[in-house]
N, C-alpha and C. Protein backbone atom coordinates (compact mmCIF):
# COMPACT_ATOMS: atom_id res chain seq x y z
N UNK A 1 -2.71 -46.05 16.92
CA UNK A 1 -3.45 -45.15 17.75
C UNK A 1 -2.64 -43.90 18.06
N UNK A 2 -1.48 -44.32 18.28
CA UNK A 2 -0.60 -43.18 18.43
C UNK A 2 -0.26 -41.97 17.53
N UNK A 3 0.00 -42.86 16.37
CA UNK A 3 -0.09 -42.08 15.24
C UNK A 3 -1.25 -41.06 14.54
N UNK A 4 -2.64 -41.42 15.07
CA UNK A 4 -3.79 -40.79 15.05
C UNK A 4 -3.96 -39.95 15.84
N UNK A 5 -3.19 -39.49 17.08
CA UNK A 5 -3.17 -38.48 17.70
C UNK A 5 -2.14 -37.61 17.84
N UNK A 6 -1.07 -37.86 16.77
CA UNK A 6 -0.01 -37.14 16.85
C UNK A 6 -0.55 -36.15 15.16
N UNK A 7 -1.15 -37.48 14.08
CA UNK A 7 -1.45 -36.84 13.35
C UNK A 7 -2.82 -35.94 12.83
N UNK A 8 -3.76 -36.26 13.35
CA UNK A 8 -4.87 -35.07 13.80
C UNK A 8 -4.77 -33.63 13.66
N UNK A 9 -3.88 -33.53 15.28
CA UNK A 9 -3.68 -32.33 15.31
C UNK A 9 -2.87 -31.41 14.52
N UNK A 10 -1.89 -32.14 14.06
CA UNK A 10 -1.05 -31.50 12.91
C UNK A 10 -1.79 -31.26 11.57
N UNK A 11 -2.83 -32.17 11.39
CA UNK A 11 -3.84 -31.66 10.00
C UNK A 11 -4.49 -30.62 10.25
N UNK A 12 -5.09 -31.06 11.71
CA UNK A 12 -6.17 -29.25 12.10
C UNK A 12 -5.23 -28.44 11.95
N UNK A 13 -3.63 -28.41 12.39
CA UNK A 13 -3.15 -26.96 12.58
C UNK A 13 -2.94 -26.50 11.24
N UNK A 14 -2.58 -27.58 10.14
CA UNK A 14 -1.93 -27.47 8.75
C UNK A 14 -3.36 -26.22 8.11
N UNK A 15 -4.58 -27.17 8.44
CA UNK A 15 -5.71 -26.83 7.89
C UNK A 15 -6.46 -25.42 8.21
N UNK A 16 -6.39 -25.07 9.48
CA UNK A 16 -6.38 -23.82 9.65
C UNK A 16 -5.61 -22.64 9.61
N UNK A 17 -4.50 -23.02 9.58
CA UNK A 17 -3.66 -22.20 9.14
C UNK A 17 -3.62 -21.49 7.58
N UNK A 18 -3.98 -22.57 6.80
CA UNK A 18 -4.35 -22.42 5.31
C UNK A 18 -5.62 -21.80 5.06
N UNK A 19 -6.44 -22.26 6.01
CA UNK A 19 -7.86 -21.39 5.70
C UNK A 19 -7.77 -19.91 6.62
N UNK A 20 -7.00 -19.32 7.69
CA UNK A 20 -6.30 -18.32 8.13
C UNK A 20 -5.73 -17.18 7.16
N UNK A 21 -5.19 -18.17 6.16
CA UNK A 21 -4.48 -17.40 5.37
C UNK A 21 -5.32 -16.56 4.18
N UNK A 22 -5.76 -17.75 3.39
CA UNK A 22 -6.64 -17.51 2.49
C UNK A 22 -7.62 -16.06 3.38
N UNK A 23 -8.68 -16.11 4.78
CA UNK A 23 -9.00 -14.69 4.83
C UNK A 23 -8.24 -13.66 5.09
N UNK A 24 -7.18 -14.07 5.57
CA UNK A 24 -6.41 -12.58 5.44
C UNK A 24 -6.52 -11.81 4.52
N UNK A 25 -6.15 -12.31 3.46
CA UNK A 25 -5.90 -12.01 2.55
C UNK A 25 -7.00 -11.47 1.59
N UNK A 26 -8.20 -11.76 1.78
CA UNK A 26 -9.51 -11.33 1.49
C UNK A 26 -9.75 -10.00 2.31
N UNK A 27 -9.34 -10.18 3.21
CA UNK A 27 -9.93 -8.61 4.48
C UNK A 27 -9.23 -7.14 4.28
N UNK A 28 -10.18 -6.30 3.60
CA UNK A 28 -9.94 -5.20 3.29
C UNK A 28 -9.75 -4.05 4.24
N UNK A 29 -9.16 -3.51 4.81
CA UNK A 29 -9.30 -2.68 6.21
C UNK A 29 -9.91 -1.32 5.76
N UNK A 30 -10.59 -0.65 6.73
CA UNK A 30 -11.61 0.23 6.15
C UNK A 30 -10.61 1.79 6.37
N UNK A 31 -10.58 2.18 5.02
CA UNK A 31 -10.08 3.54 5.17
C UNK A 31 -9.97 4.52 6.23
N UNK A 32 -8.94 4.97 6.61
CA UNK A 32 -8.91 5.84 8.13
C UNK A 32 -8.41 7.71 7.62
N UNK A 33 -8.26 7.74 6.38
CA UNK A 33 -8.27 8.72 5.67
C UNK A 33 -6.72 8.71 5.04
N UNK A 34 -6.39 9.46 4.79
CA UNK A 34 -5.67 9.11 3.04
C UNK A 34 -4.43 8.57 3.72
N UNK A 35 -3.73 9.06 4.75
CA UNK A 35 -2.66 8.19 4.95
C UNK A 35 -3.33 7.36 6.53
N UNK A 36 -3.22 6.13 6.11
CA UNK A 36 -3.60 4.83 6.64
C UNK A 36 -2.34 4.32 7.13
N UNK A 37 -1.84 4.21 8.46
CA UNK A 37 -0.43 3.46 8.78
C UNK A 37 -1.11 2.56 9.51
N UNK A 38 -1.16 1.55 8.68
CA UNK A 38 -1.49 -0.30 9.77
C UNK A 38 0.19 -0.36 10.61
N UNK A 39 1.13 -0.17 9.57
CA UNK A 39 1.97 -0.94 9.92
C UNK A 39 2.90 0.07 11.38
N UNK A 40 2.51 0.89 11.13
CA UNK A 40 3.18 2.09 12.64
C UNK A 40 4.33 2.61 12.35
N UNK A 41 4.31 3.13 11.54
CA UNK A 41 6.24 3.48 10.76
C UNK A 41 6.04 5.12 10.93
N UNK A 42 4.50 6.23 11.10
CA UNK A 42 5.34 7.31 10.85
C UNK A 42 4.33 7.66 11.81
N UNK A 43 5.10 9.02 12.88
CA UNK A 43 4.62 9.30 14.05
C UNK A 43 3.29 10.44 13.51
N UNK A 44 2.31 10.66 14.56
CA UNK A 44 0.79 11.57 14.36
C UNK A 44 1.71 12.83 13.67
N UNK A 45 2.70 13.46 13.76
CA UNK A 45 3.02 14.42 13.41
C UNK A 45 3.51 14.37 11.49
N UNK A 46 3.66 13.66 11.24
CA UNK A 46 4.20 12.87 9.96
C UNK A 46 2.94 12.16 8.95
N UNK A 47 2.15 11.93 9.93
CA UNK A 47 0.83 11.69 8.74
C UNK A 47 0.09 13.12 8.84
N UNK A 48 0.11 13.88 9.96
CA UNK A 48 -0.54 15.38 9.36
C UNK A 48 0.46 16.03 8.02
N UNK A 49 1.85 15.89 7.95
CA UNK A 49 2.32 16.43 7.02
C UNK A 49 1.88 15.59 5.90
N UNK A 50 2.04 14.18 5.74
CA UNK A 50 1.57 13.94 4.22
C UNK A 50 -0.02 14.09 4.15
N UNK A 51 -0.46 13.90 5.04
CA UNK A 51 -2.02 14.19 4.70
C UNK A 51 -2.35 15.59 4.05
N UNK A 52 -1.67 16.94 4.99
CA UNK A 52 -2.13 17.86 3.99
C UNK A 52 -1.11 18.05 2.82
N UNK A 53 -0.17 17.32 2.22
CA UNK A 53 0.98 17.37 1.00
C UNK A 53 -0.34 16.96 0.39
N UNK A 54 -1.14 15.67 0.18
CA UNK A 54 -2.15 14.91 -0.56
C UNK A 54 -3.33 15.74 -0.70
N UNK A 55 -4.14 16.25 0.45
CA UNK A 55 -5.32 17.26 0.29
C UNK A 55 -4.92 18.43 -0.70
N UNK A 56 -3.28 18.83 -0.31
CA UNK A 56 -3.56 20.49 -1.18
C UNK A 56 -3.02 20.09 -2.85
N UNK A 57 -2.78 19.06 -2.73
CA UNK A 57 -2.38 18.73 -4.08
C UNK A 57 -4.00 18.13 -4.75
N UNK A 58 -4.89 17.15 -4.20
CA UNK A 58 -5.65 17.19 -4.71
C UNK A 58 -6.56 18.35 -4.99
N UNK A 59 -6.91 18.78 -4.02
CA UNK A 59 -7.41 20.60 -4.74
C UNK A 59 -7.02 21.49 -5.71
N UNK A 60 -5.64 21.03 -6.24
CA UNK A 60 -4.95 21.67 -7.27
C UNK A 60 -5.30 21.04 -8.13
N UNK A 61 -5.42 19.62 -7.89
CA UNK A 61 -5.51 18.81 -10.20
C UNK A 61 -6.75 17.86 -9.77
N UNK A 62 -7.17 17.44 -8.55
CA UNK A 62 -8.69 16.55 -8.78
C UNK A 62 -7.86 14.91 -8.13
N UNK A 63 -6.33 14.88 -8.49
CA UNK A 63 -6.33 13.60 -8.76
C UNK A 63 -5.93 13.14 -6.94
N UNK A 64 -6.74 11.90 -6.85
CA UNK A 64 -6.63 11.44 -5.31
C UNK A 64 -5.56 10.36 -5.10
N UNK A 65 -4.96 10.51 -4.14
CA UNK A 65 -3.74 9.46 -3.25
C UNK A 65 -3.95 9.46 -1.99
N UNK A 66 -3.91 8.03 -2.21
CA UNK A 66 -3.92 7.35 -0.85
C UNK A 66 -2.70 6.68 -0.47
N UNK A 67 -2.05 6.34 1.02
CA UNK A 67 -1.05 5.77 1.43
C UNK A 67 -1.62 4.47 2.46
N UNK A 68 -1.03 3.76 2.15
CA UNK A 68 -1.02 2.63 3.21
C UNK A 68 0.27 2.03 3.53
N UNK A 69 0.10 1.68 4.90
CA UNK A 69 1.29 0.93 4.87
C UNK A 69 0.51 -0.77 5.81
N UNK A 70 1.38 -1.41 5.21
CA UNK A 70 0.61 -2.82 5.59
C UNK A 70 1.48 -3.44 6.42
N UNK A 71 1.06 -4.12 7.56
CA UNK A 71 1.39 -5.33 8.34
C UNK A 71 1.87 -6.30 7.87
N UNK A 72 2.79 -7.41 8.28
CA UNK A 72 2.50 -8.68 7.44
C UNK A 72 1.53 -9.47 7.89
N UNK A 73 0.86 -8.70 8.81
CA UNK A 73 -0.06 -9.87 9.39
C UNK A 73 -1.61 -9.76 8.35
N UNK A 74 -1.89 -8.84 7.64
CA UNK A 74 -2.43 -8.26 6.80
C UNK A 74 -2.78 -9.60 5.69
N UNK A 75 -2.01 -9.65 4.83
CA UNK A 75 -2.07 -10.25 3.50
C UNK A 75 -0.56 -11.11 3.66
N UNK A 76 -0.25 -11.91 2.41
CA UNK A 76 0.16 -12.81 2.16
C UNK A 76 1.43 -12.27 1.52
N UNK A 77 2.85 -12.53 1.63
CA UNK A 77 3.97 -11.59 -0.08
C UNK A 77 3.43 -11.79 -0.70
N UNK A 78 3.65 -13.18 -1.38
CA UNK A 78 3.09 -13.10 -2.83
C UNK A 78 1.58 -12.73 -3.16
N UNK A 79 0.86 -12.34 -2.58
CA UNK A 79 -0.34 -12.05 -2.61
C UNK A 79 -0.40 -9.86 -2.67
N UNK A 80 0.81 -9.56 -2.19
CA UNK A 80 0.94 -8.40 -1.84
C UNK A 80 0.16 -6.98 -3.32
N UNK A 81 0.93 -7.67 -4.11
CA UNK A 81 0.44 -6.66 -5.01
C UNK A 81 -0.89 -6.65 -5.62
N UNK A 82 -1.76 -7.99 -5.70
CA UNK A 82 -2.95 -8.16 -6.22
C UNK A 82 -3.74 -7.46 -5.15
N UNK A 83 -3.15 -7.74 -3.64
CA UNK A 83 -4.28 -7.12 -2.77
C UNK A 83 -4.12 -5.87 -2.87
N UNK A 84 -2.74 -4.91 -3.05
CA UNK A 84 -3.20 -3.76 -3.11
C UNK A 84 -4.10 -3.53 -4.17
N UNK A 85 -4.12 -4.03 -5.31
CA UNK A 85 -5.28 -3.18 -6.28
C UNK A 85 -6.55 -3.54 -5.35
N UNK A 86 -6.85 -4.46 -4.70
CA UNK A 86 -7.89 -4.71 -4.66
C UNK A 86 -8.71 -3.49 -3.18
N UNK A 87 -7.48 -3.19 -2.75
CA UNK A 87 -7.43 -2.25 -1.53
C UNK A 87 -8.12 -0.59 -2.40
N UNK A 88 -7.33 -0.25 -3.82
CA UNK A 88 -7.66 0.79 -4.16
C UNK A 88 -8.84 0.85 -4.71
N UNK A 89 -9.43 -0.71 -5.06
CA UNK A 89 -10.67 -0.57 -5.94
C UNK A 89 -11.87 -0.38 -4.62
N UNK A 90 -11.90 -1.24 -3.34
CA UNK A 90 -12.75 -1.24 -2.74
C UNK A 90 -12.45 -0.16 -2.15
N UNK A 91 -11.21 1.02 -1.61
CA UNK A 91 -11.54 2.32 -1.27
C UNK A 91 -12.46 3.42 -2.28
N UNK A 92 -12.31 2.71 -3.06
CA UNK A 92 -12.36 3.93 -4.65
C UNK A 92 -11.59 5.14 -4.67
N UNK A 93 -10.65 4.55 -4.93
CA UNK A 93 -9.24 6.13 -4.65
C UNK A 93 -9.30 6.34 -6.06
N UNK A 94 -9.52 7.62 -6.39
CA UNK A 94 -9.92 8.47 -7.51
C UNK A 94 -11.09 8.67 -7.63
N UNK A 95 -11.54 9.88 -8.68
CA UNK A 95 -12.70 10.00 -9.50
C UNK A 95 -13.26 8.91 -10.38
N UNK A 96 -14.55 8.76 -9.77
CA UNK A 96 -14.82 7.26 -10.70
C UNK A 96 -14.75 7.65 -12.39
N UNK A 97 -15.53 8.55 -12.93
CA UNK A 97 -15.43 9.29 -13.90
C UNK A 97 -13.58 9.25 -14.58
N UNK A 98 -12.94 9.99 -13.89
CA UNK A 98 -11.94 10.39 -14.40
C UNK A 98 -10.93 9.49 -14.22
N UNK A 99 -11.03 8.28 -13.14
CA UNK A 99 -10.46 6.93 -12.97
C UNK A 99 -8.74 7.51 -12.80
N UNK A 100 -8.71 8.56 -11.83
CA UNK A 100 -7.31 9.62 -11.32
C UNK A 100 -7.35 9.27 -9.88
N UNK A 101 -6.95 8.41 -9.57
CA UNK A 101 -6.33 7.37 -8.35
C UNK A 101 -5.11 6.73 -8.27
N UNK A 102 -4.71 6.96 -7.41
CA UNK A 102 -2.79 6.61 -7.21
C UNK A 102 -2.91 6.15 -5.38
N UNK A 103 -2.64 4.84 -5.32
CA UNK A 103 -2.45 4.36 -4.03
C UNK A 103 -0.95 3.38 -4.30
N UNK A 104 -0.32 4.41 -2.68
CA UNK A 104 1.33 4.21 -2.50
C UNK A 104 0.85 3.15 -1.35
N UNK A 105 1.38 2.22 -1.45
CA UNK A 105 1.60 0.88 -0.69
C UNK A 105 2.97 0.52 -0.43
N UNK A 106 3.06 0.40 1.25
CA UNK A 106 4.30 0.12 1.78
C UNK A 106 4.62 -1.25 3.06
N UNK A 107 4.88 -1.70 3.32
CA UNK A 107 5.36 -2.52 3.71
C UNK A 107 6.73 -2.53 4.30
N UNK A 108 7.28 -2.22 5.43
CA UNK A 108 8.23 -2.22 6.10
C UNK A 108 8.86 -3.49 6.13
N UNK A 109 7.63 -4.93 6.69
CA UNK A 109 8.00 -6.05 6.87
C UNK A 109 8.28 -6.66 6.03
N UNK A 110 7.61 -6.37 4.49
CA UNK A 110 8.30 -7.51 3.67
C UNK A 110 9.08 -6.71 2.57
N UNK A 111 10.01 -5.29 2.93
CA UNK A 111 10.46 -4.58 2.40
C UNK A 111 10.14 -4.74 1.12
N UNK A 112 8.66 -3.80 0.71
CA UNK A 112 7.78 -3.86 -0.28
C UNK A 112 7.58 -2.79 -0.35
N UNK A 113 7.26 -2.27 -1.70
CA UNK A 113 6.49 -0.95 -2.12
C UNK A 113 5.81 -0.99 -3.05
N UNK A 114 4.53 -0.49 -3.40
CA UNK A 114 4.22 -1.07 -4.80
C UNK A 114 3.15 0.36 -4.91
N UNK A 115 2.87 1.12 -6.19
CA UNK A 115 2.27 2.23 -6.70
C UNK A 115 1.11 1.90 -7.53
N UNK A 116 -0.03 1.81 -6.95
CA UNK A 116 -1.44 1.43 -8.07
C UNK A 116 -1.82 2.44 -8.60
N UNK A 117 -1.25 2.85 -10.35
CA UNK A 117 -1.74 3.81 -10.82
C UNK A 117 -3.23 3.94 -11.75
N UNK A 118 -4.21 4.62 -11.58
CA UNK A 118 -5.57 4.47 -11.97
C UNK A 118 -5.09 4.49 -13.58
N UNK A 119 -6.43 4.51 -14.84
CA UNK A 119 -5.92 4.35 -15.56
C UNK A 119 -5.90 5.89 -16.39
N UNK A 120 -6.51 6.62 -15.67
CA UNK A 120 -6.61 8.50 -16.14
C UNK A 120 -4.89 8.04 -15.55
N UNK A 121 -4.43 8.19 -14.86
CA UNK A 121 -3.35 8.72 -14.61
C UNK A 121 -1.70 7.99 -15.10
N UNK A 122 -2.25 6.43 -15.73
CA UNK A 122 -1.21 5.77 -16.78
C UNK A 122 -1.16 6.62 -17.91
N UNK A 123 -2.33 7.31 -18.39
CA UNK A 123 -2.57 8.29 -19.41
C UNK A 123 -1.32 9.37 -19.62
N UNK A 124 -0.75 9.80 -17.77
CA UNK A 124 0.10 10.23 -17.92
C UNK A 124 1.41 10.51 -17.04
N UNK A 125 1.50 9.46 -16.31
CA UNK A 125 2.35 8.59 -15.96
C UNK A 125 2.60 7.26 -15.76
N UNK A 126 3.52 6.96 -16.69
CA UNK A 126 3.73 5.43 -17.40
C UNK A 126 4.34 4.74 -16.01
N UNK A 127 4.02 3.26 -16.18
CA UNK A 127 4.67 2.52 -15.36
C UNK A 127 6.01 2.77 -15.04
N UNK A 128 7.02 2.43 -16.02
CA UNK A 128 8.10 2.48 -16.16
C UNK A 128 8.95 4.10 -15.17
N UNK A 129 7.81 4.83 -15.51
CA UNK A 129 8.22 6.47 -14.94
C UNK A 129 7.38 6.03 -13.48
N UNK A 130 6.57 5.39 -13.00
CA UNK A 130 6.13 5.27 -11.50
C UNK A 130 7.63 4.52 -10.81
N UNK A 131 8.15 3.47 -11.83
CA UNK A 131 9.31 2.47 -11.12
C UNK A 131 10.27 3.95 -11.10
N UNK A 132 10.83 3.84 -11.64
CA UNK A 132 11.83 5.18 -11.79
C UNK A 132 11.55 5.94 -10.39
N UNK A 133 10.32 7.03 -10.59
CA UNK A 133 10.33 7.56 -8.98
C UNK A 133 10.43 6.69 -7.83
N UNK A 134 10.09 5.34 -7.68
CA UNK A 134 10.01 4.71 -6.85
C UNK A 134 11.79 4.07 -6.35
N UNK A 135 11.94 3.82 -7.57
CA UNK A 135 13.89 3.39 -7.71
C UNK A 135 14.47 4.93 -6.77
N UNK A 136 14.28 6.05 -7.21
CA UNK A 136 15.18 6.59 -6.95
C UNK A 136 15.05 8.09 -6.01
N UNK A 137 13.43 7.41 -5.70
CA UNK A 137 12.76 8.68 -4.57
C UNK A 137 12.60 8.06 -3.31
N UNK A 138 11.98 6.98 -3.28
CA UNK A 138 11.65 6.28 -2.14
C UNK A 138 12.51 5.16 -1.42
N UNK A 139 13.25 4.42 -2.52
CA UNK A 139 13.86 3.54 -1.93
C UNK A 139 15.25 3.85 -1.23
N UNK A 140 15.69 5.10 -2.01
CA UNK A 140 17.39 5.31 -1.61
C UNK A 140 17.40 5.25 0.31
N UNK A 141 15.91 6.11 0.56
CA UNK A 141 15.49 6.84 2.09
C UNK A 141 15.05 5.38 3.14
N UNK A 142 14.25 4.31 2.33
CA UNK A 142 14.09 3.16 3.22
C UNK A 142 15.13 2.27 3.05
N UNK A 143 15.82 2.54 2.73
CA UNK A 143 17.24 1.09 3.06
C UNK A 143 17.97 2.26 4.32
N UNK A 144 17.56 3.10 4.32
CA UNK A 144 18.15 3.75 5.27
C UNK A 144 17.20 4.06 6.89
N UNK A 145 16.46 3.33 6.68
CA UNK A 145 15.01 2.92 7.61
C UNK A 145 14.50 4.51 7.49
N UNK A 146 14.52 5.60 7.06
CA UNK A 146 13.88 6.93 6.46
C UNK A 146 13.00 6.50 6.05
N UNK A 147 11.64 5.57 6.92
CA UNK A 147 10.26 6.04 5.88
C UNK A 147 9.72 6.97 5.56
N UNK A 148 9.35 7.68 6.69
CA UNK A 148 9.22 9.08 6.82
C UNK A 148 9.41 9.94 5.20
N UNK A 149 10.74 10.04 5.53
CA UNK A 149 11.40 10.86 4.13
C UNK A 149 11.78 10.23 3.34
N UNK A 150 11.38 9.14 3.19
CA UNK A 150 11.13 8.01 1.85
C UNK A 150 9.91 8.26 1.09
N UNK A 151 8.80 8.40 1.82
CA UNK A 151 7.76 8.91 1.66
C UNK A 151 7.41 10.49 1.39
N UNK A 152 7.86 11.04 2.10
CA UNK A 152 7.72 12.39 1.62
C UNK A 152 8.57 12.98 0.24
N UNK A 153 9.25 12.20 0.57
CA UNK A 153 10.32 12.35 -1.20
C UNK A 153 9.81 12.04 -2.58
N UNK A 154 9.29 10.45 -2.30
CA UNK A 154 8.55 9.85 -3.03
C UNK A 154 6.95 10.78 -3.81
N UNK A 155 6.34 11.16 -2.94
CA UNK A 155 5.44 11.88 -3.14
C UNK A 155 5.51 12.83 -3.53
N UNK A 156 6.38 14.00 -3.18
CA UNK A 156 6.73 15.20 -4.16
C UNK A 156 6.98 15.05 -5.26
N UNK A 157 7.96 13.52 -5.67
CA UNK A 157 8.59 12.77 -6.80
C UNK A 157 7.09 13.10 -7.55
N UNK A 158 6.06 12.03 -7.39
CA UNK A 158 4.78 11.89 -7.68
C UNK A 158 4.29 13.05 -8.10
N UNK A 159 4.09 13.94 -7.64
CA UNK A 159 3.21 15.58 -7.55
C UNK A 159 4.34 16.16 -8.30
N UNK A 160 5.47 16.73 -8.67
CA UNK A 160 6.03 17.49 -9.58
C UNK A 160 5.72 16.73 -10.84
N UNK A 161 5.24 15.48 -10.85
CA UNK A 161 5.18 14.79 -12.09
C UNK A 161 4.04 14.73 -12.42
N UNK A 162 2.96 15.09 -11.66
CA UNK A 162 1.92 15.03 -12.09
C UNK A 162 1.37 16.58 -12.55
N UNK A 163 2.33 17.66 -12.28
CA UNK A 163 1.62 18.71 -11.77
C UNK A 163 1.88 19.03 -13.45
């Protein structure tokens, strides 16, 4: 008897916790415009600067970026990178047509970064050249807790390369 009430509750908690997880991880948060900070890393003054870096650059070539930065309360690690695509497909970041969408995904908490490049824009920047800017634009600035100018580095990285 004892054992039936010690072990119960430990299945409900096991069990909801697992089914907790699983929707997280499903729940798409609804776009708040191109730079999206769930996670609270860059002050109102710092998303007006990348917001208009992203607007005047898209007016120049068409091609759209979006930023997020995620919670861990959000999604799952290992789940991290599948959900971002799934974040850029249900925003529709790019021209559907021209399929020129680039969403920068960040993660403070599970010191993560990950770059979803559309496939107009693998056309002409290769994976290997997204890791590269990412190796050596963004990351040098966040081991140095510089999101801020991890990000703004990163992105110019991005835009001289695209331009």
């Amino acid at each position: 008897m004892l054992l039936s009430k010690i072990l119960f509750p430990v299945t409900l908690f096991v069990s909801l916790s697992l089914h907790s997880q699983k929707i997280k991880d499903t729940i798409i948060p609804k776009p708040i415009g191109h730079v999206n900070d769930f996670e609270r890393i860059y002050a109102p003054d710092e998303i007006k600067t990348l917001d208009s870096t992203i607007i005047e650059f898209e007016k120049r070539t068409t091609i759209q970026i979006a930023i997020i930065t995620i919670d861990t309360l959000m999604v799952n690690r290992k789940n991290f990178d599948g959900w971002t695509l799934k974040v850029m497909k249900a925003w529709g970041v790019g021209q559907k047509e021209k399929n020129n969408g680039i969403l920068i995904s960040i993660s403070k908490g599970y010191r993560r970064i990950r770059i979803q490049n559309g496939y107009g824009i693998v056309k002409i920047l290769s994976n290997n050249e997204t890791k590269e800017i990412i190796d050596k634009s963004f990351i040098p600035f966040f081991k140095e807790g510089k999101y801020f100018e991890g990000t703004v580095n990163g992105l110019k990285a991005l835009i001289k390369r695209l331009e």
